[in-house]
ModelCIF file with pLDDT and N, C-alpha, C, O atoms, coordinates in Angstrom:
data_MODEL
#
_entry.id   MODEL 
#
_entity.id                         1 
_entity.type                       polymer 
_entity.pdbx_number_of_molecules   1 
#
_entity_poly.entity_id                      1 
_entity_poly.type                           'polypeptide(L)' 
_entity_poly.nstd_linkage                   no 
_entity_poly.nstd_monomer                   no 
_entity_poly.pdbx_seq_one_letter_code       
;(UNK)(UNK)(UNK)(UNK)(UNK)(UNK)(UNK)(UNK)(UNK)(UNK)(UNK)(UNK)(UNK)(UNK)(UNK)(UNK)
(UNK)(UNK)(UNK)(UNK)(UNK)(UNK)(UNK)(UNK)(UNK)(UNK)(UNK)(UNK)(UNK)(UNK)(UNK)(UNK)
(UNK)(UNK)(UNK)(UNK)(UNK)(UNK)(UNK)(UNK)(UNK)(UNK)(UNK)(UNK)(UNK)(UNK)
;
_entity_poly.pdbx_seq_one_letter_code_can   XXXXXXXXXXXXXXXXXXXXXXXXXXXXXXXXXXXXXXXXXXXXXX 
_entity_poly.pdbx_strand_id                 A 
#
loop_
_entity_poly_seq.entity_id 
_entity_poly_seq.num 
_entity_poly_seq.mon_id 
_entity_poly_seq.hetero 
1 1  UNK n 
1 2  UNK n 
1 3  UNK n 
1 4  UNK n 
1 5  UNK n 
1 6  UNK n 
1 7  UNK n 
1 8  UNK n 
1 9  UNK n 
1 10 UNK n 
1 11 UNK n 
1 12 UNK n 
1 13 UNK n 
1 14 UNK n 
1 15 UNK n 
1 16 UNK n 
1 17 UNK n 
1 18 UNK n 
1 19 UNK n 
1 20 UNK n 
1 21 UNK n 
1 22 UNK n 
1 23 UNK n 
1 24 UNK n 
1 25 UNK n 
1 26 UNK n 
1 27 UNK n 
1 28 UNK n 
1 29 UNK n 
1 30 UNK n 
1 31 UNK n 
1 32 UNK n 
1 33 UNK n 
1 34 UNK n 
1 35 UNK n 
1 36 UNK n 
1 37 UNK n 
1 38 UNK n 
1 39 UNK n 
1 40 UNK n 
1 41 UNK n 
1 42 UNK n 
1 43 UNK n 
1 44 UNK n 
1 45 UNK n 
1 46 UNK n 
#
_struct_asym.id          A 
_struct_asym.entity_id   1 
#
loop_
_ma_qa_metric.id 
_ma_qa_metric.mode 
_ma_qa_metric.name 
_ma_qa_metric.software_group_id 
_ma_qa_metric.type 
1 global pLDDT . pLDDT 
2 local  pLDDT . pLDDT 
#
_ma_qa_metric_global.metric_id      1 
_ma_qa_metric_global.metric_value   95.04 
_ma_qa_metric_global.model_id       1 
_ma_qa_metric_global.ordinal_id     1 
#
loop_
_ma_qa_metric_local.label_asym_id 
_ma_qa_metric_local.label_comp_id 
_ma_qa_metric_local.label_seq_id 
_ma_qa_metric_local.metric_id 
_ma_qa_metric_local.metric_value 
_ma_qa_metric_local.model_id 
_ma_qa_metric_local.ordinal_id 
A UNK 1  2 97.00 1 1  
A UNK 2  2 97.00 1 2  
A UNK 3  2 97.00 1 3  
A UNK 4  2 98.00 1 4  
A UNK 5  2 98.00 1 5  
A UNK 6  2 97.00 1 6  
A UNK 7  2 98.00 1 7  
A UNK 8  2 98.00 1 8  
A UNK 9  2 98.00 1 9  
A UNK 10 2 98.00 1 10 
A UNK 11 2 98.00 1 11 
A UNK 12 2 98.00 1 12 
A UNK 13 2 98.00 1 13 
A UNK 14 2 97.00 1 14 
A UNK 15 2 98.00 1 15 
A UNK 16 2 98.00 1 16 
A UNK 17 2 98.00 1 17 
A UNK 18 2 98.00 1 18 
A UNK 19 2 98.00 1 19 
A UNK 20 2 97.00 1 20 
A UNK 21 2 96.00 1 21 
A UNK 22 2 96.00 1 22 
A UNK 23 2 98.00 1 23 
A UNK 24 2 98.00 1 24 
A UNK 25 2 97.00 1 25 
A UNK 26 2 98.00 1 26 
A UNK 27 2 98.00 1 27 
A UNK 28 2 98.00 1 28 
A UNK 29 2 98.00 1 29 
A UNK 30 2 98.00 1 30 
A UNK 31 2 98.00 1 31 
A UNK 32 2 98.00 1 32 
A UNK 33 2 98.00 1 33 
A UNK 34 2 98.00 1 34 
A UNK 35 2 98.00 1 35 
A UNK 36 2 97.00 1 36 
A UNK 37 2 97.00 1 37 
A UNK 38 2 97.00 1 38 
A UNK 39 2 97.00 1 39 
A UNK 40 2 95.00 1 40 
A UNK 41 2 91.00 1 41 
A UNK 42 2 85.00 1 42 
A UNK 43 2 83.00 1 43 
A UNK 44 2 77.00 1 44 
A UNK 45 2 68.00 1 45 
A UNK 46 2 66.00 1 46 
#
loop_
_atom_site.group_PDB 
_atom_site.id 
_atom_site.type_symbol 
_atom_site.label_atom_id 
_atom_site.label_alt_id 
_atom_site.label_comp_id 
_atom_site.label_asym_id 
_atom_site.label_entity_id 
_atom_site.label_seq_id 
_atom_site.pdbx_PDB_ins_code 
_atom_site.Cartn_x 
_atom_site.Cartn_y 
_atom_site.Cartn_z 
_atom_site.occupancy 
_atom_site.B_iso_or_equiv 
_atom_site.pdbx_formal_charge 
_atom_site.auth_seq_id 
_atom_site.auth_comp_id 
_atom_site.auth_asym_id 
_atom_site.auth_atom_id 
_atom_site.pdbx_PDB_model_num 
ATOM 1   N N  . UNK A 1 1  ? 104.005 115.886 85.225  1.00 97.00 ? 1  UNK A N  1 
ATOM 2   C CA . UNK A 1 1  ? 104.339 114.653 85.947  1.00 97.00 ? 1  UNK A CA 1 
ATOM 3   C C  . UNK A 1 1  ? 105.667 114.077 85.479  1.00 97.00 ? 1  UNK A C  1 
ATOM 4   O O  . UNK A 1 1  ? 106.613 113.850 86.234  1.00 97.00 ? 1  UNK A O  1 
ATOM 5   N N  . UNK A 1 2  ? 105.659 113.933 84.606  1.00 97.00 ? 2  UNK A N  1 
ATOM 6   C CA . UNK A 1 2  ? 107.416 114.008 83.597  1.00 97.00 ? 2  UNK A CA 1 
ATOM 7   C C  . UNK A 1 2  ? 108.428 114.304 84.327  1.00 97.00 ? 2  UNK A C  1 
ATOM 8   O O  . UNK A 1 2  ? 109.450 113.694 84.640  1.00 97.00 ? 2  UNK A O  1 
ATOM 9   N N  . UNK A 1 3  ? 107.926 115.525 84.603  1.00 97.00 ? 3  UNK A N  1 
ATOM 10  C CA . UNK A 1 3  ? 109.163 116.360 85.010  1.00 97.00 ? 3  UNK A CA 1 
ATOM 11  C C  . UNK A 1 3  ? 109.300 116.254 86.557  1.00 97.00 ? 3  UNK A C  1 
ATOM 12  O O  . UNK A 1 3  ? 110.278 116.808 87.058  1.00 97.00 ? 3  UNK A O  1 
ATOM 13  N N  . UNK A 1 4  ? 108.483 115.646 87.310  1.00 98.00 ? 4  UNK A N  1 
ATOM 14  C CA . UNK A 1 4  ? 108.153 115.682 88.748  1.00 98.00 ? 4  UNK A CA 1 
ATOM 15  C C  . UNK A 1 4  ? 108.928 114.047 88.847  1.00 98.00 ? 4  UNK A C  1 
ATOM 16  O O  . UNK A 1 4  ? 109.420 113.540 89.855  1.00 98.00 ? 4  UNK A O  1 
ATOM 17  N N  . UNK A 1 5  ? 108.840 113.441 87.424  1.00 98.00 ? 5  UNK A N  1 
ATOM 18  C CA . UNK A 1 5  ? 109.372 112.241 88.230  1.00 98.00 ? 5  UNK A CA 1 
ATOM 19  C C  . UNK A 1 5  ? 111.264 112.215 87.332  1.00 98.00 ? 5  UNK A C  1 
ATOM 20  O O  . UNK A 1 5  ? 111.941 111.189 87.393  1.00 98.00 ? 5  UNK A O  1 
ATOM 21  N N  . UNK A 1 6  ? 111.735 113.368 86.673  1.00 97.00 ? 6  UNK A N  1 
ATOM 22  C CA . UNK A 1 6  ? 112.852 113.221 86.427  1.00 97.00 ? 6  UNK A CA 1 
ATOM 23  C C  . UNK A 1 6  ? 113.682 113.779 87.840  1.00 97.00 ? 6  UNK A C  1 
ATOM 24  O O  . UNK A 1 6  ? 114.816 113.453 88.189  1.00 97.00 ? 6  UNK A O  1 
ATOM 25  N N  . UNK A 1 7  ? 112.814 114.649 88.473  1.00 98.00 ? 7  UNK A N  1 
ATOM 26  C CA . UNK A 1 7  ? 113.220 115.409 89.759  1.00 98.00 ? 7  UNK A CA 1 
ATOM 27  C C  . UNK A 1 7  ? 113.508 114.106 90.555  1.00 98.00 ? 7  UNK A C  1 
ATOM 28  O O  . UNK A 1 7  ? 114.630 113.799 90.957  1.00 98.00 ? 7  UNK A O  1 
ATOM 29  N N  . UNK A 1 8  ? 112.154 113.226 90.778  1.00 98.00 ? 8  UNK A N  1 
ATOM 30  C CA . UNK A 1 8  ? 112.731 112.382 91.506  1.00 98.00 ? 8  UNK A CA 1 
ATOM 31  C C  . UNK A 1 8  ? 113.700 111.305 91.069  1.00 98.00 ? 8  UNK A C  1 
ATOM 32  O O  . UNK A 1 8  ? 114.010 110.461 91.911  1.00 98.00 ? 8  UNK A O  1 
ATOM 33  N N  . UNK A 1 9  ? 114.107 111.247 90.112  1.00 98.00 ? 9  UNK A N  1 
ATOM 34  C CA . UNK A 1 9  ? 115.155 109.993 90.104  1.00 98.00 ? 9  UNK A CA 1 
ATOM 35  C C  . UNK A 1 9  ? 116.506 110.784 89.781  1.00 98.00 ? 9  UNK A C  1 
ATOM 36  O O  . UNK A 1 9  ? 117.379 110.083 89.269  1.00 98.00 ? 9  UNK A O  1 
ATOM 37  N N  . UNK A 1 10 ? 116.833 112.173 90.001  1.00 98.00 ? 10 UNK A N  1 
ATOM 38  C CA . UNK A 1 10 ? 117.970 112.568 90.283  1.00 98.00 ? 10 UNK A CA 1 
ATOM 39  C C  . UNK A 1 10 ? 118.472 112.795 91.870  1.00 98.00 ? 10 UNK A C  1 
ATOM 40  O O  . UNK A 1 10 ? 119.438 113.375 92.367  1.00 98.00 ? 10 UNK A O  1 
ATOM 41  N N  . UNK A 1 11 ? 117.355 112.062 92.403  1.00 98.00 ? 11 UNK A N  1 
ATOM 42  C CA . UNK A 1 11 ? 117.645 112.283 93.958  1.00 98.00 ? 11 UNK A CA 1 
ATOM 43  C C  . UNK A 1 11 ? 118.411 111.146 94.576  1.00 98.00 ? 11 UNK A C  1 
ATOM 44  O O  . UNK A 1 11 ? 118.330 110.078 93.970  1.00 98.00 ? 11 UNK A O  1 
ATOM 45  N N  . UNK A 1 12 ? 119.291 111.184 95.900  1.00 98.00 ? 12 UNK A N  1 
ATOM 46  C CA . UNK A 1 12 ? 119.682 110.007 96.166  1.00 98.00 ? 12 UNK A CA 1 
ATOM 47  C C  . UNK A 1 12 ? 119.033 108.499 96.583  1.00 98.00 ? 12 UNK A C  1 
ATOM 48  O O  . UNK A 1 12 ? 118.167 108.447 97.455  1.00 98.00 ? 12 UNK A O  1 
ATOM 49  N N  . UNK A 1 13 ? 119.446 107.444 95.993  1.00 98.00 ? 13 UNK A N  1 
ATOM 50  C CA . UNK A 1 13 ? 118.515 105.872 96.593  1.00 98.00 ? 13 UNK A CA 1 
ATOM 51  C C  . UNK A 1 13 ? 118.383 106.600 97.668  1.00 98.00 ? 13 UNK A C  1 
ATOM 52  O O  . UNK A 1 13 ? 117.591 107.531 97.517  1.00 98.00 ? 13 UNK A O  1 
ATOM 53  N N  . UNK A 1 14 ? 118.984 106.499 98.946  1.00 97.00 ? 14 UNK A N  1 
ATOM 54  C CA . UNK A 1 14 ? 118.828 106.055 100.036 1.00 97.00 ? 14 UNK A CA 1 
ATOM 55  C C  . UNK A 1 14 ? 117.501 107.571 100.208 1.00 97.00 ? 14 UNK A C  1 
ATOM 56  O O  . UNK A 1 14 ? 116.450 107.102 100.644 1.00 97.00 ? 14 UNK A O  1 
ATOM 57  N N  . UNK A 1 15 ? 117.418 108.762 100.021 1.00 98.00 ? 15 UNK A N  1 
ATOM 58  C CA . UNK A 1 15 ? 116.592 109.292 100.044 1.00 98.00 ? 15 UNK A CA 1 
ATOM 59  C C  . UNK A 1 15 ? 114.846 108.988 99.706  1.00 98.00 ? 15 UNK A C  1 
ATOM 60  O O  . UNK A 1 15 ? 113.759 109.264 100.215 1.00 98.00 ? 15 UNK A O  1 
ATOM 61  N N  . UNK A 1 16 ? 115.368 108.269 98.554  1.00 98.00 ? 16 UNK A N  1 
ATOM 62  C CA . UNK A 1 16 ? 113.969 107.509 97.439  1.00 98.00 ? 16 UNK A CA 1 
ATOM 63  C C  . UNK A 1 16 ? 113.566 106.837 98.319  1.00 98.00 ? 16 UNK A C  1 
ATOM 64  O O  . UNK A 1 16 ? 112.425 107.135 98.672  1.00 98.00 ? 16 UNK A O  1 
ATOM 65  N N  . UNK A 1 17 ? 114.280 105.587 99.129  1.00 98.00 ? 17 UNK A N  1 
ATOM 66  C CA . UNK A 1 17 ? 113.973 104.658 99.936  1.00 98.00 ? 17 UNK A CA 1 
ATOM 67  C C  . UNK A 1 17 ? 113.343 105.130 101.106 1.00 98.00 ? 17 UNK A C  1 
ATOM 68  O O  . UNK A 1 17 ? 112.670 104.260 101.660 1.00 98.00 ? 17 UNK A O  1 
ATOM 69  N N  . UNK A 1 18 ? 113.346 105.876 101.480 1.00 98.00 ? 18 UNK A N  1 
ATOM 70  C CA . UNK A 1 18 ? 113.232 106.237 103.022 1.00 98.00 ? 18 UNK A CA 1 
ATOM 71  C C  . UNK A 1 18 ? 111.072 107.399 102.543 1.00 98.00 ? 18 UNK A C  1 
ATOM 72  O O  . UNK A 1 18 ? 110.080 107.754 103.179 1.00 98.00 ? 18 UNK A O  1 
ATOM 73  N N  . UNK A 1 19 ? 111.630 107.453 100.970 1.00 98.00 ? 19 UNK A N  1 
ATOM 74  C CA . UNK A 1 19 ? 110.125 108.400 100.895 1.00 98.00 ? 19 UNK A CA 1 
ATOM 75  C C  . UNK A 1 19 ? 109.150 107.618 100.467 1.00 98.00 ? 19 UNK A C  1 
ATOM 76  O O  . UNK A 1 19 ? 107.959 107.927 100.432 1.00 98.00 ? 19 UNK A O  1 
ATOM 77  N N  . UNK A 1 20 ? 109.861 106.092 99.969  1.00 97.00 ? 20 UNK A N  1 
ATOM 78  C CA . UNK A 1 20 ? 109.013 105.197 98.860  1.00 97.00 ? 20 UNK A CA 1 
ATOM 79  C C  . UNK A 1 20 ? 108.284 104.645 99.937  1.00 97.00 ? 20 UNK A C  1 
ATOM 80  O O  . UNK A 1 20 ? 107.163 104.159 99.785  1.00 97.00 ? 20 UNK A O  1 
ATOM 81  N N  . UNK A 1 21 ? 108.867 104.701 101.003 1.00 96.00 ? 21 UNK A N  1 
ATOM 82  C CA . UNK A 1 21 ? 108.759 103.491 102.357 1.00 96.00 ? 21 UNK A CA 1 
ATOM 83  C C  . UNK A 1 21 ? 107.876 104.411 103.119 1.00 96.00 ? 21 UNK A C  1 
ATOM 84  O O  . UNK A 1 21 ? 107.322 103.842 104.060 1.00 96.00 ? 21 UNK A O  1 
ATOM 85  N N  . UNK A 1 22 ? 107.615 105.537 102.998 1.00 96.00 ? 22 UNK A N  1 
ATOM 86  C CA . UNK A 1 22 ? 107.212 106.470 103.845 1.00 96.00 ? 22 UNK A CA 1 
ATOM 87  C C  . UNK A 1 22 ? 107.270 106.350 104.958 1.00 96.00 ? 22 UNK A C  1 
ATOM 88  O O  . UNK A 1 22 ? 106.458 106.096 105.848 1.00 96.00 ? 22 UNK A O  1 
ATOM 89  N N  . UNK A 1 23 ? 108.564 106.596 104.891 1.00 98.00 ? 23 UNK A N  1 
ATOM 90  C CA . UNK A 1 23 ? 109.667 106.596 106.965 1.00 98.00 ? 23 UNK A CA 1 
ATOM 91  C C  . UNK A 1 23 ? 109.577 107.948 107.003 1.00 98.00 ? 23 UNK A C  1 
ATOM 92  O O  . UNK A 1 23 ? 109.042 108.274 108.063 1.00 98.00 ? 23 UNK A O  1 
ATOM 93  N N  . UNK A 1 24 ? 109.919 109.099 106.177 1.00 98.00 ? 24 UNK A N  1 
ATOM 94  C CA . UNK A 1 24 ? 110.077 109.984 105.696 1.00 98.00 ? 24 UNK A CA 1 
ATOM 95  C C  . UNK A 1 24 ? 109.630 110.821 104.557 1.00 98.00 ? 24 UNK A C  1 
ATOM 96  O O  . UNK A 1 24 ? 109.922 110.465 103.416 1.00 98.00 ? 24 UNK A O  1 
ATOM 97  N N  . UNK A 1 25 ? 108.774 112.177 104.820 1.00 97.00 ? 25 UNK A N  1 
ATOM 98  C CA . UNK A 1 25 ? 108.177 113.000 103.678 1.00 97.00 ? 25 UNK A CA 1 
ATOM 99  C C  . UNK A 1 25 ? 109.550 113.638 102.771 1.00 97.00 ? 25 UNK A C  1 
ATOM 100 O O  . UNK A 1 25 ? 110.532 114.289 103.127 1.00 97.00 ? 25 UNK A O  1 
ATOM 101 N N  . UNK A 1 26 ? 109.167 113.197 101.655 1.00 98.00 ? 26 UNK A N  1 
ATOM 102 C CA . UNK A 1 26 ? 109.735 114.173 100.654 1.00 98.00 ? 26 UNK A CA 1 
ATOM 103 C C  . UNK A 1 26 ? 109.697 115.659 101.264 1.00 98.00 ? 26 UNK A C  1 
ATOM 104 O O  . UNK A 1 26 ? 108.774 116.237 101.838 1.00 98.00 ? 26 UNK A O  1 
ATOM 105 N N  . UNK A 1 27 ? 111.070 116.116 100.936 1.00 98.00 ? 27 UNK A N  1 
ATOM 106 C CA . UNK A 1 27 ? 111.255 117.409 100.827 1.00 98.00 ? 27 UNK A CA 1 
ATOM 107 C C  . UNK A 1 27 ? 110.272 118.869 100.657 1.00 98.00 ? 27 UNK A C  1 
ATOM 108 O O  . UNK A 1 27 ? 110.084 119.859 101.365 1.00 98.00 ? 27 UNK A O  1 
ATOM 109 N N  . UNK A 1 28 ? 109.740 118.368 99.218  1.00 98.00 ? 28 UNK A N  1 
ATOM 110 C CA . UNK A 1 28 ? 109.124 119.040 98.716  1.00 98.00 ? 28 UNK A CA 1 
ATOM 111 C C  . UNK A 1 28 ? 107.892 118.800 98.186  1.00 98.00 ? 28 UNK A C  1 
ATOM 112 O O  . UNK A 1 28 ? 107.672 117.588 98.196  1.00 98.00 ? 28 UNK A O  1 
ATOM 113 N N  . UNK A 1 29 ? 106.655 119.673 97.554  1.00 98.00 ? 29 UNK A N  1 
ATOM 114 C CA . UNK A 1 29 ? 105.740 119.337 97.130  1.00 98.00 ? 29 UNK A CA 1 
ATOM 115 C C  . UNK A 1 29 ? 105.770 118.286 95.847  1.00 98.00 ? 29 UNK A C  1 
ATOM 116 O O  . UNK A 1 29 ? 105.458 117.105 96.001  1.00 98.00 ? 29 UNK A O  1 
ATOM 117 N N  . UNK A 1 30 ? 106.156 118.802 94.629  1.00 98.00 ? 30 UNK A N  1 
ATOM 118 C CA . UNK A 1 30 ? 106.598 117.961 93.664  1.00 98.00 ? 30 UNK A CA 1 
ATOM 119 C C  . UNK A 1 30 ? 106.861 116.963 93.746  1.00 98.00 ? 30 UNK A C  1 
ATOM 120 O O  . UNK A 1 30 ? 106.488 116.271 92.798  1.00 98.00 ? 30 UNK A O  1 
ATOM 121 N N  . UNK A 1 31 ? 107.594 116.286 94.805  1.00 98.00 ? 31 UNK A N  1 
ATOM 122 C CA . UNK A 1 31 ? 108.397 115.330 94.809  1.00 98.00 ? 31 UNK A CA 1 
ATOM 123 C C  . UNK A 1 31 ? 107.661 114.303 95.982  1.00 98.00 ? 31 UNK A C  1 
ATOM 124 O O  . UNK A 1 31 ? 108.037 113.136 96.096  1.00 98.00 ? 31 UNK A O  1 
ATOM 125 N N  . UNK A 1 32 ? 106.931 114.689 96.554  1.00 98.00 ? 32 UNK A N  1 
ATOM 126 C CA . UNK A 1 32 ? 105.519 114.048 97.211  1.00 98.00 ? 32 UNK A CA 1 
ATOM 127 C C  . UNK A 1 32 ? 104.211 113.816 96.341  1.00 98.00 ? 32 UNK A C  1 
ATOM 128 O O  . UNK A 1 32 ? 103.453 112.846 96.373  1.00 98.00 ? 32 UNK A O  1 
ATOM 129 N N  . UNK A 1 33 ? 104.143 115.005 95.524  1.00 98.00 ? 33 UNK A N  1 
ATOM 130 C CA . UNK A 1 33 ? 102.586 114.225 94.302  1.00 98.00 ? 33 UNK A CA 1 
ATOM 131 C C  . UNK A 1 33 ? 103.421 112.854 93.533  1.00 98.00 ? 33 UNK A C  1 
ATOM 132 O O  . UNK A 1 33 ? 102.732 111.918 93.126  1.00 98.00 ? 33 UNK A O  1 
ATOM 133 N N  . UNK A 1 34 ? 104.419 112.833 93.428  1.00 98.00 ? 34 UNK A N  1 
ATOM 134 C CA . UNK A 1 34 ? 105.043 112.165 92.027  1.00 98.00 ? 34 UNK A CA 1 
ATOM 135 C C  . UNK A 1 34 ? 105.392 110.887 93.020  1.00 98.00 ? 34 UNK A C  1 
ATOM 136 O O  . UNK A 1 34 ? 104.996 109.804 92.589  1.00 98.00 ? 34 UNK A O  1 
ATOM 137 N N  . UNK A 1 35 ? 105.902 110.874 93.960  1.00 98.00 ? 35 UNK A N  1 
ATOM 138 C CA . UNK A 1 35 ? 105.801 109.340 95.021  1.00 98.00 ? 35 UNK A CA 1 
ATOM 139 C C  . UNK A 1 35 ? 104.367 109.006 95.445  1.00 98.00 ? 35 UNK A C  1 
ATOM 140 O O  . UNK A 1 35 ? 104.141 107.861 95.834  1.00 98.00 ? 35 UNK A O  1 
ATOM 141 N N  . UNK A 1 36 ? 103.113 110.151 95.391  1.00 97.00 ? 36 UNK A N  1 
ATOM 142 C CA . UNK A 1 36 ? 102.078 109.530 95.426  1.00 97.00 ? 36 UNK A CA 1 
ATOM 143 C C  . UNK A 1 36 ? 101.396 109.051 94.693  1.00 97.00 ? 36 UNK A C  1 
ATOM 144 O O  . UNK A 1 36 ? 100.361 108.422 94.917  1.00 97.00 ? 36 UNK A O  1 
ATOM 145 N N  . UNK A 1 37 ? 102.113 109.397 93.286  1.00 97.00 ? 37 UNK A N  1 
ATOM 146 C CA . UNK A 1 37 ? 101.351 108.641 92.008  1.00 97.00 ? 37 UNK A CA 1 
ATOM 147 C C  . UNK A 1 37 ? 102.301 107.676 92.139  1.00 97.00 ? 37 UNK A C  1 
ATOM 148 O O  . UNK A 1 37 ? 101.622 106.659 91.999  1.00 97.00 ? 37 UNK A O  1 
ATOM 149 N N  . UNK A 1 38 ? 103.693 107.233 92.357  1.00 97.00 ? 38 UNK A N  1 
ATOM 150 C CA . UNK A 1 38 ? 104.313 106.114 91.936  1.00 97.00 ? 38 UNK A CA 1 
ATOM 151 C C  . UNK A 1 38 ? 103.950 104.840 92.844  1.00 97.00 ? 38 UNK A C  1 
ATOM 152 O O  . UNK A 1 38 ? 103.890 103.665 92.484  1.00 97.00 ? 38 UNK A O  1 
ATOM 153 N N  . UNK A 1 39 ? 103.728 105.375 94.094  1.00 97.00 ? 39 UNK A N  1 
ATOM 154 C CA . UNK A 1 39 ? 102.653 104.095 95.266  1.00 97.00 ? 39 UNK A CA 1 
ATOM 155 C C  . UNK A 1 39 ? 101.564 103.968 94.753  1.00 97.00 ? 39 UNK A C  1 
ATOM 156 O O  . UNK A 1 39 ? 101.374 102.763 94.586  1.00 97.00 ? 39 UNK A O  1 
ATOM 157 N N  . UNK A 1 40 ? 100.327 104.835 94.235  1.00 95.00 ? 40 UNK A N  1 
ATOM 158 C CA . UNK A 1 40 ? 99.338  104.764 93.737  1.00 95.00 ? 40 UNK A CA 1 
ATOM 159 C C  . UNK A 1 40 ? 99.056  103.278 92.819  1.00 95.00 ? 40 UNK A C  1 
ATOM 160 O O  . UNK A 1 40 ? 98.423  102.228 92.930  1.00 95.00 ? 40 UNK A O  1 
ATOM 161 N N  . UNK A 1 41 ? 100.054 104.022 91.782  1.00 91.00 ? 41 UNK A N  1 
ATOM 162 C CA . UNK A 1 41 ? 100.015 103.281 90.822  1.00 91.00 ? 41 UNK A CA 1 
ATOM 163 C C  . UNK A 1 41 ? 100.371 101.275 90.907  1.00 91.00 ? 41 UNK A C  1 
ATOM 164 O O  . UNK A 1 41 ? 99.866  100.408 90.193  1.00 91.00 ? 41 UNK A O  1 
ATOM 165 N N  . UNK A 1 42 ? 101.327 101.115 91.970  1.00 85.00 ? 42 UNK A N  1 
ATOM 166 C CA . UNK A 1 42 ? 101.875 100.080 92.142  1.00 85.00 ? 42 UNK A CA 1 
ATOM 167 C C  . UNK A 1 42 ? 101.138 99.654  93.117  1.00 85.00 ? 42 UNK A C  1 
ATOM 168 O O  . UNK A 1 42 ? 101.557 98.517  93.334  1.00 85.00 ? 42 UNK A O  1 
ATOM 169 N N  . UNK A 1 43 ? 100.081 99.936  94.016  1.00 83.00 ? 43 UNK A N  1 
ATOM 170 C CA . UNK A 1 43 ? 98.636  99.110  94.861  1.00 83.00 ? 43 UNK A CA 1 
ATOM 171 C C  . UNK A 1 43 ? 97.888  99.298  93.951  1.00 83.00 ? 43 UNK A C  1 
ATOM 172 O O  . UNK A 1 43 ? 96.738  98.972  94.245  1.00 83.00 ? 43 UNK A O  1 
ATOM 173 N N  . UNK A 1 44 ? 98.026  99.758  92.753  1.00 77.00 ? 44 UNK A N  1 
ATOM 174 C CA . UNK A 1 44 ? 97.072  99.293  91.733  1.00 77.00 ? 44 UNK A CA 1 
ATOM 175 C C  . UNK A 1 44 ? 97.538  98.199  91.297  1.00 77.00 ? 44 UNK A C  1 
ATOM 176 O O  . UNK A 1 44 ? 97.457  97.478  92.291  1.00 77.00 ? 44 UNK A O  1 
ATOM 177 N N  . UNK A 1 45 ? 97.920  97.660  90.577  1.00 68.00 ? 45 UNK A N  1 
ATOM 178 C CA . UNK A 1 45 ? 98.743  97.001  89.910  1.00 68.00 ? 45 UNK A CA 1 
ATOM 179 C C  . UNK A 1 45 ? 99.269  95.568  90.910  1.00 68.00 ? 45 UNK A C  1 
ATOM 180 O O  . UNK A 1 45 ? 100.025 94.688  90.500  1.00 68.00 ? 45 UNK A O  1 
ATOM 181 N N  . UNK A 1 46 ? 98.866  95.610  91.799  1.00 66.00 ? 46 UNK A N  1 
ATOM 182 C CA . UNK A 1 46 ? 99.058  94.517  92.792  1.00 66.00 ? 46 UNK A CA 1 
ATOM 183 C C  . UNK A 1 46 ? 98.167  94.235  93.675  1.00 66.00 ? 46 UNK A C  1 
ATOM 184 O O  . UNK A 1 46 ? 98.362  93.325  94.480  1.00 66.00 ? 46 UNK A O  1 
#
């Protein structure tokens, strides 16, 4: 997961934005578990 979320924060904002927002699927597998733990986590937490 580490490593799934260094993948994602070498990616561009406007990319992040568009997957965080889910306008748009991530690319890839990796990079879809690791935005589904980072939403997960933050409707937890709120």
């Amino acid at each position: 997961s580490l490593s799934r979320y260094g993948e994602l924060l070498e990616q561009e904002d406007q990319d992040l934005f568009m997957w965080l927002t889910r306008r748009e699927p991530a690319p890839t597998e990796n990079l879809r578990q690791i935005i589904e733990l980072v939403l997960s986590k933050n409707s937890q937490a709120s």
